[in-house]
Structure formats: C-alpha cells, structure tokens
Protein backbone atom coordinates (compact mmCIF):
# COMPACT_ATOMS: atom_id res chain seq x y z
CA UNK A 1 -48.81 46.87 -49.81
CA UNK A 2 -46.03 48.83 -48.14
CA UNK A 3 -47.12 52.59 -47.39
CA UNK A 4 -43.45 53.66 -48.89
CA UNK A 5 -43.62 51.40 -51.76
CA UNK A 6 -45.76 50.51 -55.01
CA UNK A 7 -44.72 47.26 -55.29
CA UNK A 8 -42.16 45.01 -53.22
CA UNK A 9 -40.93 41.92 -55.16
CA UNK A 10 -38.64 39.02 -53.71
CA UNK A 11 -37.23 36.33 -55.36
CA UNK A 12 -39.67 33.68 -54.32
CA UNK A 13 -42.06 35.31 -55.98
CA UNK A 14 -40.91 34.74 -59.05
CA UNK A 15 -39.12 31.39 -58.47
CA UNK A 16 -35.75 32.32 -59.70
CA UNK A 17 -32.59 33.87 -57.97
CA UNK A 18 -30.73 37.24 -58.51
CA UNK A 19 -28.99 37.85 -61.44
CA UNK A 20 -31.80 35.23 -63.25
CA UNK A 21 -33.63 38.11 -65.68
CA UNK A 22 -36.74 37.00 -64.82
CA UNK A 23 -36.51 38.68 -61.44
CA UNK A 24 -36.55 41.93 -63.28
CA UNK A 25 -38.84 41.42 -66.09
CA UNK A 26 -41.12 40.52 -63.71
CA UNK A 27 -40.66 44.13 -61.36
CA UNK A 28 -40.95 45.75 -65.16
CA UNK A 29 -44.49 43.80 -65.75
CA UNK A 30 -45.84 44.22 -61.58
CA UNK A 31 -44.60 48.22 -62.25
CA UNK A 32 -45.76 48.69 -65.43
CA UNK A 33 -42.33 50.28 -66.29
CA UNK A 34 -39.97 50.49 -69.23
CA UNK A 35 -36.70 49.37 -67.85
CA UNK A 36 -34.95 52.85 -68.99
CA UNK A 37 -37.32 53.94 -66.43
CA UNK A 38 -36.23 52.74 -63.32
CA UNK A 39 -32.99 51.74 -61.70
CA UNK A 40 -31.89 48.94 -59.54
CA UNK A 41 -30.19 49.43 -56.00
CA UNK A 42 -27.98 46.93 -54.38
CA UNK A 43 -25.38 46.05 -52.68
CA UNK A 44 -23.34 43.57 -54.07
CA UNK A 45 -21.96 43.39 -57.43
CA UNK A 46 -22.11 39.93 -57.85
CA UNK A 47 -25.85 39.63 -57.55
CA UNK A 48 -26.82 43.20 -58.59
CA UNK A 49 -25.11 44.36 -61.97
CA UNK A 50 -26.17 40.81 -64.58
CA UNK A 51 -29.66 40.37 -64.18
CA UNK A 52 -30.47 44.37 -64.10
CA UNK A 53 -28.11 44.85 -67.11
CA UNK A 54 -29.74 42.26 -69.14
CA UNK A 55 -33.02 43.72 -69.09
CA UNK A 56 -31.63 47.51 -69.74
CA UNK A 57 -31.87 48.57 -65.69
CA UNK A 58 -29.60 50.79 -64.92
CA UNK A 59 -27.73 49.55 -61.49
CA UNK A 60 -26.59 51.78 -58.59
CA UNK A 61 -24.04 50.34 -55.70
CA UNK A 62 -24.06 50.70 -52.11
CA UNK A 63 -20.58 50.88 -51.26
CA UNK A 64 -21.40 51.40 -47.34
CA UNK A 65 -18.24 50.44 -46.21
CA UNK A 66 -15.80 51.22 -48.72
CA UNK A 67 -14.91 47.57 -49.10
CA UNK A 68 -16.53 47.44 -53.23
CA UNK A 69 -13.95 48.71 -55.99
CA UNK A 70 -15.86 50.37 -58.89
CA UNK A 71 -17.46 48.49 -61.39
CA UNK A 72 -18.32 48.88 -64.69
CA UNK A 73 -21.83 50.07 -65.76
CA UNK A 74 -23.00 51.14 -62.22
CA UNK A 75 -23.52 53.70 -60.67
CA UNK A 76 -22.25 53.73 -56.70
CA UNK A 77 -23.19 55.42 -53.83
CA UNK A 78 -22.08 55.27 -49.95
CA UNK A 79 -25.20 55.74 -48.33
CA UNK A 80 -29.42 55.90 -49.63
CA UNK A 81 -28.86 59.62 -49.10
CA UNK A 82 -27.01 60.00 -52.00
CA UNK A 83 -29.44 57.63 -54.18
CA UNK A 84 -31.67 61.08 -55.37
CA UNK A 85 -28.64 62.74 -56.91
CA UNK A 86 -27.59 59.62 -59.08
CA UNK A 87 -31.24 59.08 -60.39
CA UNK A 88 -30.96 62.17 -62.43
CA UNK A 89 -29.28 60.35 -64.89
CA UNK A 90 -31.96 57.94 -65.61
C-alpha cells in the first residue's frame, strides 16, 4: 500500500467506470467508511459529481485553471492546498 494512503482504488478494480456507484460503494466497503464520512476529489464534473452524489459523498472540484463554472452540490477548490479548509464541512 501507498505510505500516504490507506487505500488506493481504480476503476479496474471494480470493473465499472466513473460515475457507475459501484466505484464508490466499493471505496466505502475497502475504507470501512460511512459515506457522510469522507469526500470525493476530482477534477471534472462530468465524471466526479453522479456517482459520489448517489452514494451520499460529498464532492469537491479542482478548478486548476479556472476553465470549470460552479456546479451544484460541490464544493471547488483551485489547488490541493485549499482541500483542508473545505473538509471542515464534512
């Protein structure tokens, strides 16, 4: 396992892609986690606001470049920096 991580999942390991729910159902199970628990960070809306949602995550946005116009039920961020402050609200 990664040194700066519990656990690391990727899509193939589940055999579904992002937004599929069972992506995150199955990071809730590997973590042991109740999805108002934890938050999901990523970088494009399209991929990184259904599948979190439908399982209760809460979703931050890195908007990096400035280039992403707010969304609705995320949080956003421009850089990992900032990710700390925003997960006070979980």
């Amino acid at each position: 396992m990664n040194a700066y991580f519990d656990t690391v999942v990727f899509c193939r390991d589940v055999g579904w892609r992002k937004p599929a729910r069972q992506i995150f159902e199955y990071a809730l199970m590997k973590l042991q986690v109740a999805s108002h628990d934890c938050a999901f960070v990523g970088d494009d809306p399209r991929w990184d606001l259904i599948g979190p949602k439908a399982v209760g995550i809460a979703s931050i946005i890195i908007n990096r470049e400035g280039t992403v116009q707010q969304v609705r039920d995320a949080q956003m961020i421009n850089s990992l920096h900032r990710l700390v402050d925003k997960l006070t609200f979980l």
